[in-house]
PDB file of N, CA and C in Angstrom:
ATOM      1  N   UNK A   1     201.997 -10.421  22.027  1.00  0.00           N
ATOM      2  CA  UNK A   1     203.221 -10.878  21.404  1.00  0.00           C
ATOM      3  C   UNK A   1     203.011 -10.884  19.896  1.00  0.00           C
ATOM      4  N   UNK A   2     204.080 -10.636  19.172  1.00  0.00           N
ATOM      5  CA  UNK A   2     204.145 -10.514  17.729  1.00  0.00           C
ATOM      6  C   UNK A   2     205.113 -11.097  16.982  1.00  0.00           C
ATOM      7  N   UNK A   3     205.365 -11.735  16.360  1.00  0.00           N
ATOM      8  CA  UNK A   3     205.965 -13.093  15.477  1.00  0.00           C
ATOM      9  C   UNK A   3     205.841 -13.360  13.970  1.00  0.00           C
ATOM     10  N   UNK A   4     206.684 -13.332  13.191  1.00  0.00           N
ATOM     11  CA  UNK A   4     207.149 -13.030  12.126  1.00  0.00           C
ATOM     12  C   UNK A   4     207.027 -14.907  11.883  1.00  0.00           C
ATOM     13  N   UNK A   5     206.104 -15.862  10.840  1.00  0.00           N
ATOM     14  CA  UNK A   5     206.642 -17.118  10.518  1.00  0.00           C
ATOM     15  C   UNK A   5     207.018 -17.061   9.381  1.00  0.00           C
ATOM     16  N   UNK A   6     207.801 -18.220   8.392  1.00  0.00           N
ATOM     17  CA  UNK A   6     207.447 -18.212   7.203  1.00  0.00           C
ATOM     18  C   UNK A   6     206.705 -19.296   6.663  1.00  0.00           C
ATOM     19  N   UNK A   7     206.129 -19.327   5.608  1.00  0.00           N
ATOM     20  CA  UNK A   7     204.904 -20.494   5.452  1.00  0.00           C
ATOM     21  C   UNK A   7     205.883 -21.100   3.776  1.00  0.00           C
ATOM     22  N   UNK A   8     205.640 -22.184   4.156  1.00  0.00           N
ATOM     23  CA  UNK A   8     206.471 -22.946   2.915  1.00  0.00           C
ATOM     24  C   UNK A   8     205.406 -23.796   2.560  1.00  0.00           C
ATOM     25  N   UNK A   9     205.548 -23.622   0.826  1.00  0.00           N
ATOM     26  CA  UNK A   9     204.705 -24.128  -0.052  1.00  0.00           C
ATOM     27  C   UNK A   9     203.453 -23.393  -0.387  1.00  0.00           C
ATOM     28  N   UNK A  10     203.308 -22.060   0.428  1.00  0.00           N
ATOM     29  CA  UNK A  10     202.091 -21.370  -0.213  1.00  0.00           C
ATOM     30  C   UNK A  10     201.996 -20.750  -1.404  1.00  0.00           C
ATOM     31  N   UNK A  11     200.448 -21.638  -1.974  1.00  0.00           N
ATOM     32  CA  UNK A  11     200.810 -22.429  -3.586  1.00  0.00           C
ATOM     33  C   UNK A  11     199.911 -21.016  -3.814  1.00  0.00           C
ATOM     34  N   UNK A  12     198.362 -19.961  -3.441  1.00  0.00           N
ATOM     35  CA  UNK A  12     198.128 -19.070  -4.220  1.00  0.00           C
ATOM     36  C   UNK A  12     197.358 -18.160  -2.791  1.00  0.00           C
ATOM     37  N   UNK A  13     197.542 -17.322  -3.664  1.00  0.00           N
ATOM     38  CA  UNK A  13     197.041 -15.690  -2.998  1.00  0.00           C
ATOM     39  C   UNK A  13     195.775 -15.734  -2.535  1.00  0.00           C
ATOM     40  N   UNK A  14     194.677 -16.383  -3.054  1.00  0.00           N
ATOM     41  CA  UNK A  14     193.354 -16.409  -2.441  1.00  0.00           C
ATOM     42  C   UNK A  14     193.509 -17.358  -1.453  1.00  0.00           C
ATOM     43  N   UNK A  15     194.447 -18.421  -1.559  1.00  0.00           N
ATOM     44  CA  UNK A  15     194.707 -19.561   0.231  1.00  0.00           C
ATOM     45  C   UNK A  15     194.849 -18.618   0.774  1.00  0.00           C
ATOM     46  N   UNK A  16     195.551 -17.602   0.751  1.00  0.00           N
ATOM     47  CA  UNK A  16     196.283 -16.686   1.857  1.00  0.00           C
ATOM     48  C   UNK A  16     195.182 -16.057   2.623  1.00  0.00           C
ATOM     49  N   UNK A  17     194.274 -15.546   1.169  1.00  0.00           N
ATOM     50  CA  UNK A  17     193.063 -14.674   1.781  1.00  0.00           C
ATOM     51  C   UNK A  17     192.596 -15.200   3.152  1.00  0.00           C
ATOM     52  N   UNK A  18     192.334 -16.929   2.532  1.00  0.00           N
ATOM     53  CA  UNK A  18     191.550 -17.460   2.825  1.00  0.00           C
ATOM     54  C   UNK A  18     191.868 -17.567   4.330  1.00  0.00           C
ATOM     55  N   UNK A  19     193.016 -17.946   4.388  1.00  0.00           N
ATOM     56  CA  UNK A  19     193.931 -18.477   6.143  1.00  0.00           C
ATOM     57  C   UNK A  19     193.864 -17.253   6.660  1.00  0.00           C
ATOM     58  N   UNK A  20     194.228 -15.896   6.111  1.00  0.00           N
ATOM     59  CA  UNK A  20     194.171 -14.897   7.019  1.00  0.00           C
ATOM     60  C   UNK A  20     192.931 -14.659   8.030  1.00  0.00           C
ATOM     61  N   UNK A  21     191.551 -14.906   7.186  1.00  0.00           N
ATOM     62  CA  UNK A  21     190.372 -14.738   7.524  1.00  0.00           C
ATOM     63  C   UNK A  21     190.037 -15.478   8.452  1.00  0.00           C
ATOM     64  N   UNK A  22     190.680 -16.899   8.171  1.00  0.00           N
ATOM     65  CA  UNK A  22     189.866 -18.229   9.803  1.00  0.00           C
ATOM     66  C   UNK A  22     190.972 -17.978  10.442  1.00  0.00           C
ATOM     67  N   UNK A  23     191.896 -17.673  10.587  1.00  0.00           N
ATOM     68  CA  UNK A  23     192.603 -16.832  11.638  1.00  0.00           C
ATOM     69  C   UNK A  23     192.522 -15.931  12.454  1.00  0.00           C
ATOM     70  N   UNK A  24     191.968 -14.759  11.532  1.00  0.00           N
ATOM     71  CA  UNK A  24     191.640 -13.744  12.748  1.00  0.00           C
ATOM     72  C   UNK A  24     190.459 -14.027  13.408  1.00  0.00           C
ATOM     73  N   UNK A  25     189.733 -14.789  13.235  1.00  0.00           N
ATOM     74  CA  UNK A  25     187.722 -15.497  13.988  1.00  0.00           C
ATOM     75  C   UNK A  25     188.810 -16.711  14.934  1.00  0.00           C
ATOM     76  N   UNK A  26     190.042 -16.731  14.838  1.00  0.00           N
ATOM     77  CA  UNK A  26     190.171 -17.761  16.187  1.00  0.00           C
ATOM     78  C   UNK A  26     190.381 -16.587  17.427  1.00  0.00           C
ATOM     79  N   UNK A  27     190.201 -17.277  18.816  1.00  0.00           N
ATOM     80  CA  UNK A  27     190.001 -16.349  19.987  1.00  0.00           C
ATOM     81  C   UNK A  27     191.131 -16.363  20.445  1.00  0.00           C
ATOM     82  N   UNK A  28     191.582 -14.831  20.988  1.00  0.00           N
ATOM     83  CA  UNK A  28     192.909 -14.416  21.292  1.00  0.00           C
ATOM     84  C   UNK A  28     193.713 -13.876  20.363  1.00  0.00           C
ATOM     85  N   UNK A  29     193.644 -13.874  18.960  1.00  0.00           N
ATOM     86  CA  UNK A  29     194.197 -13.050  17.362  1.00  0.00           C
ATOM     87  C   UNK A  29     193.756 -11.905  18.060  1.00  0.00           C
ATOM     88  N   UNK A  30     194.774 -11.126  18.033  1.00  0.00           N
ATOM     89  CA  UNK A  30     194.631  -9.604  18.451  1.00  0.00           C
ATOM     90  C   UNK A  30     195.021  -9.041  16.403  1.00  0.00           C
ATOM     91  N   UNK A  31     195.729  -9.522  15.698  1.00  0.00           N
ATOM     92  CA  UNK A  31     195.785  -9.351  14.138  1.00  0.00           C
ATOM     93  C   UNK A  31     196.872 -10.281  13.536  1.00  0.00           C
ATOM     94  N   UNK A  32     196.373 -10.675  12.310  1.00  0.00           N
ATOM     95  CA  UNK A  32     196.941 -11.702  11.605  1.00  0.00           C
ATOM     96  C   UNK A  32     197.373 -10.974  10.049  1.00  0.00           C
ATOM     97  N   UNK A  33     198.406 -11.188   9.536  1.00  0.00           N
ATOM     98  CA  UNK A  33     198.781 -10.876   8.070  1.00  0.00           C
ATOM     99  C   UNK A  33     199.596 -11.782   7.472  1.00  0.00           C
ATOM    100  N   UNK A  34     199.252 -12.141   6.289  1.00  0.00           N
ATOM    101  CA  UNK A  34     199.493 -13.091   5.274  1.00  0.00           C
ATOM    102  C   UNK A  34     200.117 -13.012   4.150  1.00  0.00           C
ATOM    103  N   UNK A  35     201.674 -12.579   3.983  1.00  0.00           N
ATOM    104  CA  UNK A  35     201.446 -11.960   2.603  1.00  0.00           C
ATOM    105  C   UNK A  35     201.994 -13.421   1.587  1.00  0.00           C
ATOM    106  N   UNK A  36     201.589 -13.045   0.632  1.00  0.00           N
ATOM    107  CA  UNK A  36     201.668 -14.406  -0.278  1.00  0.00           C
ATOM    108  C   UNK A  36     202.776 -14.041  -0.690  1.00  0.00           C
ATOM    109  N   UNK A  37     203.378 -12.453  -1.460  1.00  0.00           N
ATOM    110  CA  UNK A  37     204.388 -12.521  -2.365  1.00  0.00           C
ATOM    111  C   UNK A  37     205.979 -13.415  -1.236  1.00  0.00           C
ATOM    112  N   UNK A  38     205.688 -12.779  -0.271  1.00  0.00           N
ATOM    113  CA  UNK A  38     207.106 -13.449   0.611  1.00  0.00           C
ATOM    114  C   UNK A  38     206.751 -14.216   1.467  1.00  0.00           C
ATOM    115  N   UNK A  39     205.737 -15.104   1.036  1.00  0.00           N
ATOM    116  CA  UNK A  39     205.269 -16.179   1.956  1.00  0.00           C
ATOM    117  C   UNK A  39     205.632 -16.243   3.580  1.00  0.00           C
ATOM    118  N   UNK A  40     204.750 -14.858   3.550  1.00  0.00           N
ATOM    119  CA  UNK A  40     204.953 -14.961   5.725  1.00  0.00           C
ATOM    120  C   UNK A  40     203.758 -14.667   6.510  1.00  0.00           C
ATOM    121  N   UNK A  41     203.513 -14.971   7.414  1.00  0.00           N
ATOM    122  CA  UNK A  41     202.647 -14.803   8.250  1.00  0.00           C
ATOM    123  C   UNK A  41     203.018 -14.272   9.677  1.00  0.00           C
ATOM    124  N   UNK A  42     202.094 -12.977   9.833  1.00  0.00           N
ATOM    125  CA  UNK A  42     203.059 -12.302  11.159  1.00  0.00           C
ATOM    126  C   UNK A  42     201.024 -12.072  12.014  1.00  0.00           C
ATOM    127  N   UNK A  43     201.852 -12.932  13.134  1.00  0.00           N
ATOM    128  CA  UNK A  43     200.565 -13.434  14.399  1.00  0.00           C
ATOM    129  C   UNK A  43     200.767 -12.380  15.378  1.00  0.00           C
ATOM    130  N   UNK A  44     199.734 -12.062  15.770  1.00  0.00           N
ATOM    131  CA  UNK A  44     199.454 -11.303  17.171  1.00  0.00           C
ATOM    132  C   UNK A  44     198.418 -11.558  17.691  1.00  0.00           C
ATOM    133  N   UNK A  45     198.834 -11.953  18.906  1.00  0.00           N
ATOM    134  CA  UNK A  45     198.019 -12.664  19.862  1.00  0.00           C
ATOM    135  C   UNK A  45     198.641 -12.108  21.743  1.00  0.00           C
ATOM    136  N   UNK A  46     197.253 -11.994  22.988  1.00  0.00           N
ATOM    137  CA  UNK A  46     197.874 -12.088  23.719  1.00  0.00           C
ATOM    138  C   UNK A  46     199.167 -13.181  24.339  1.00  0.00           C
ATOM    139  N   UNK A  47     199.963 -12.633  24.971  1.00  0.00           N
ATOM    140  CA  UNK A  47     201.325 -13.364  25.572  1.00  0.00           C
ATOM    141  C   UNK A  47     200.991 -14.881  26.219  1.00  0.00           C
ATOM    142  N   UNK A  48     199.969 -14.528  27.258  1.00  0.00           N
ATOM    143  CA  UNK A  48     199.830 -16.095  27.679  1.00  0.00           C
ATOM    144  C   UNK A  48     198.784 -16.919  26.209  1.00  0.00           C
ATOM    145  N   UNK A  49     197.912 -16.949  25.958  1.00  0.00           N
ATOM    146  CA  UNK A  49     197.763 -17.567  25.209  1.00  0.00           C
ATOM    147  C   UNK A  49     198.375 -17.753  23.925  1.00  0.00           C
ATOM    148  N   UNK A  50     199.363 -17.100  23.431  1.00  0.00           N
ATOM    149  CA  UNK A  50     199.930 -17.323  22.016  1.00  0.00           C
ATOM    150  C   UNK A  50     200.362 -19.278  21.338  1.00  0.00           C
ATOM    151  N   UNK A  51     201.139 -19.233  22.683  1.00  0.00           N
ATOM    152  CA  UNK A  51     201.495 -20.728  21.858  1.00  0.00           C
ATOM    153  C   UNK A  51     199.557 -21.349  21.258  1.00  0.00           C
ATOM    154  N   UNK A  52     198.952 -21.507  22.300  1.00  0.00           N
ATOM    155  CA  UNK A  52     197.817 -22.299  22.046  1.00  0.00           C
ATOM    156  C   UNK A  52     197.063 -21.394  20.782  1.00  0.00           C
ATOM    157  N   UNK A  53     197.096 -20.443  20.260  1.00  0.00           N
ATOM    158  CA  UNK A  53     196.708 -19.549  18.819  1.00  0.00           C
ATOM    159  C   UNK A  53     197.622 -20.013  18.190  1.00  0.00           C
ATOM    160  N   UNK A  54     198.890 -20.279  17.904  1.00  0.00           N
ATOM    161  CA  UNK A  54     199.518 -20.355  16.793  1.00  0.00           C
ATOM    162  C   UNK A  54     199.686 -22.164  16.369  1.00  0.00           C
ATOM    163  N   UNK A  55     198.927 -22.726  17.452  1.00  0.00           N
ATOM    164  CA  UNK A  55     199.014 -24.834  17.172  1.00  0.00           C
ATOM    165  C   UNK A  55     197.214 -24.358  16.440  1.00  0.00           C
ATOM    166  N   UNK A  56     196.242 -23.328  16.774  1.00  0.00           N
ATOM    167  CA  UNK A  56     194.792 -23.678  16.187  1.00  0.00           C
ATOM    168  C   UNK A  56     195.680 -22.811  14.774  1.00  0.00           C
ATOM    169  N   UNK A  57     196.408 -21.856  14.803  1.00  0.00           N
ATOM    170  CA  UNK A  57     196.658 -21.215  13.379  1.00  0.00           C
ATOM    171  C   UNK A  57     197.121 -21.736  12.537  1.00  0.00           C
ATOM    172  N   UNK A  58     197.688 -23.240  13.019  1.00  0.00           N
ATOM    173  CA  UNK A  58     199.223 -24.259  12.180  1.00  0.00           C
ATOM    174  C   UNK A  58     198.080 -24.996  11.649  1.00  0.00           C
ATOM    175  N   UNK A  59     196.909 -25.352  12.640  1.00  0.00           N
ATOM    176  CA  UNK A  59     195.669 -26.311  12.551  1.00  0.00           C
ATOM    177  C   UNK A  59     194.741 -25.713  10.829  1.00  0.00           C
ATOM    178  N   UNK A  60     194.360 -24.699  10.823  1.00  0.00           N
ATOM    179  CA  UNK A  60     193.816 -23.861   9.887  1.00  0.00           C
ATOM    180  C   UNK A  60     194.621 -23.976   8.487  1.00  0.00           C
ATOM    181  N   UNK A  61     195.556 -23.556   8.508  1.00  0.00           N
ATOM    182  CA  UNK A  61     196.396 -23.395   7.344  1.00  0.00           C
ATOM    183  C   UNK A  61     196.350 -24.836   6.418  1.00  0.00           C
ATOM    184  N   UNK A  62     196.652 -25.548   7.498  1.00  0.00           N
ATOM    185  CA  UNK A  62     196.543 -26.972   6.983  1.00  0.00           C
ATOM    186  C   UNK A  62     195.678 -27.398   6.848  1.00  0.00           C
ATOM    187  N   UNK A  63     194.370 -26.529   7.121  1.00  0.00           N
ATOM    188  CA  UNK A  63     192.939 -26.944   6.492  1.00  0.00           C
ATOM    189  C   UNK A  63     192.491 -26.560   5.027  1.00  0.00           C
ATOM    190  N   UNK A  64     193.152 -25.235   5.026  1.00  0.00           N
ATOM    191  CA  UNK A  64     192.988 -24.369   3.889  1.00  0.00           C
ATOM    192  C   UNK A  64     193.937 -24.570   3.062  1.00  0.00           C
ATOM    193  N   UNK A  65     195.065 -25.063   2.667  1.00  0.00           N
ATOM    194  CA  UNK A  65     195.980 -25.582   1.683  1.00  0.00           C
ATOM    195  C   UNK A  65     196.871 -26.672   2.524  1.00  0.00           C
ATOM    196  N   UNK A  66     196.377 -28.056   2.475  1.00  0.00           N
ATOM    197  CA  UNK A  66     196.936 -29.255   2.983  1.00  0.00           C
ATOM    198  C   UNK A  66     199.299 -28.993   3.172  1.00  0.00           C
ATOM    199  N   UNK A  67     199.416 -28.494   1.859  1.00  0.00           N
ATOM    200  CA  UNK A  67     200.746 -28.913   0.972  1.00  0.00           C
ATOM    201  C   UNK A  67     201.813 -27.499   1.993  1.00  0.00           C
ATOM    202  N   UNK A  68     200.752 -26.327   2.772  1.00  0.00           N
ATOM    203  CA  UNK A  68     201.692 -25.108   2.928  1.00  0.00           C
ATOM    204  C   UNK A  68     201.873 -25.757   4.824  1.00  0.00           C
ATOM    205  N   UNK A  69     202.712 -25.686   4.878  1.00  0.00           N
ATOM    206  CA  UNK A  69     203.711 -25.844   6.315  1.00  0.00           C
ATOM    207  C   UNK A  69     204.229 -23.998   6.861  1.00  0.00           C
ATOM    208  N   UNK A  70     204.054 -24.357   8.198  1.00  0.00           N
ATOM    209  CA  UNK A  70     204.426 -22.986   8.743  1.00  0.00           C
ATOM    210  C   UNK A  70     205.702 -23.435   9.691  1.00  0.00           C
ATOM    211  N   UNK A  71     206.818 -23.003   9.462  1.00  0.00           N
ATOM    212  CA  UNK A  71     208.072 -22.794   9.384  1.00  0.00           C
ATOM    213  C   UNK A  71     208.361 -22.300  10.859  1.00  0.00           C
ATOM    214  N   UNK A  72     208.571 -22.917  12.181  1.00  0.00           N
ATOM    215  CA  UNK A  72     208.861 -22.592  13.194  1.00  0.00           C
ATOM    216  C   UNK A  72     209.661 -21.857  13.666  1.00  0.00           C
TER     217      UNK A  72
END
């Protein structure tokens, strides 16, 4: 499955780096992209596990810049 979010409040381009990277090392990311200029994040992950990748991906983000929220 493949899913388009948008991430609100992502404050700089190296967070992005940064979230893209402990994203794709979580299990079941089949590919992750981050772009900072239009603050989105588009997840791919297998179908049955997706919800449970995208609550550890919501988990991450908010490790790596407290202030950026991902937009359901």
């Amino acid at each position: 499955m493949r899913r388009t979010f948008k991430l609100e409040d992502l404050d700089c381009a190296n967070c992005a780096a940064k979230m893209e990277e402990a994203i794709a090392k979580i299990p079941g990311v089949t590919k992750v992209s981050i772009n900072f200029m239009a603050q989105k994040m588009i997840l791919e992950a297998e179908d049955s596990q997706f919800e449970s990748v995208l609550r550890e991906a919501t988990k991450t983000i908010s490790k790596v810049e407290p202030d950026c929220h991902v937009i359901l």
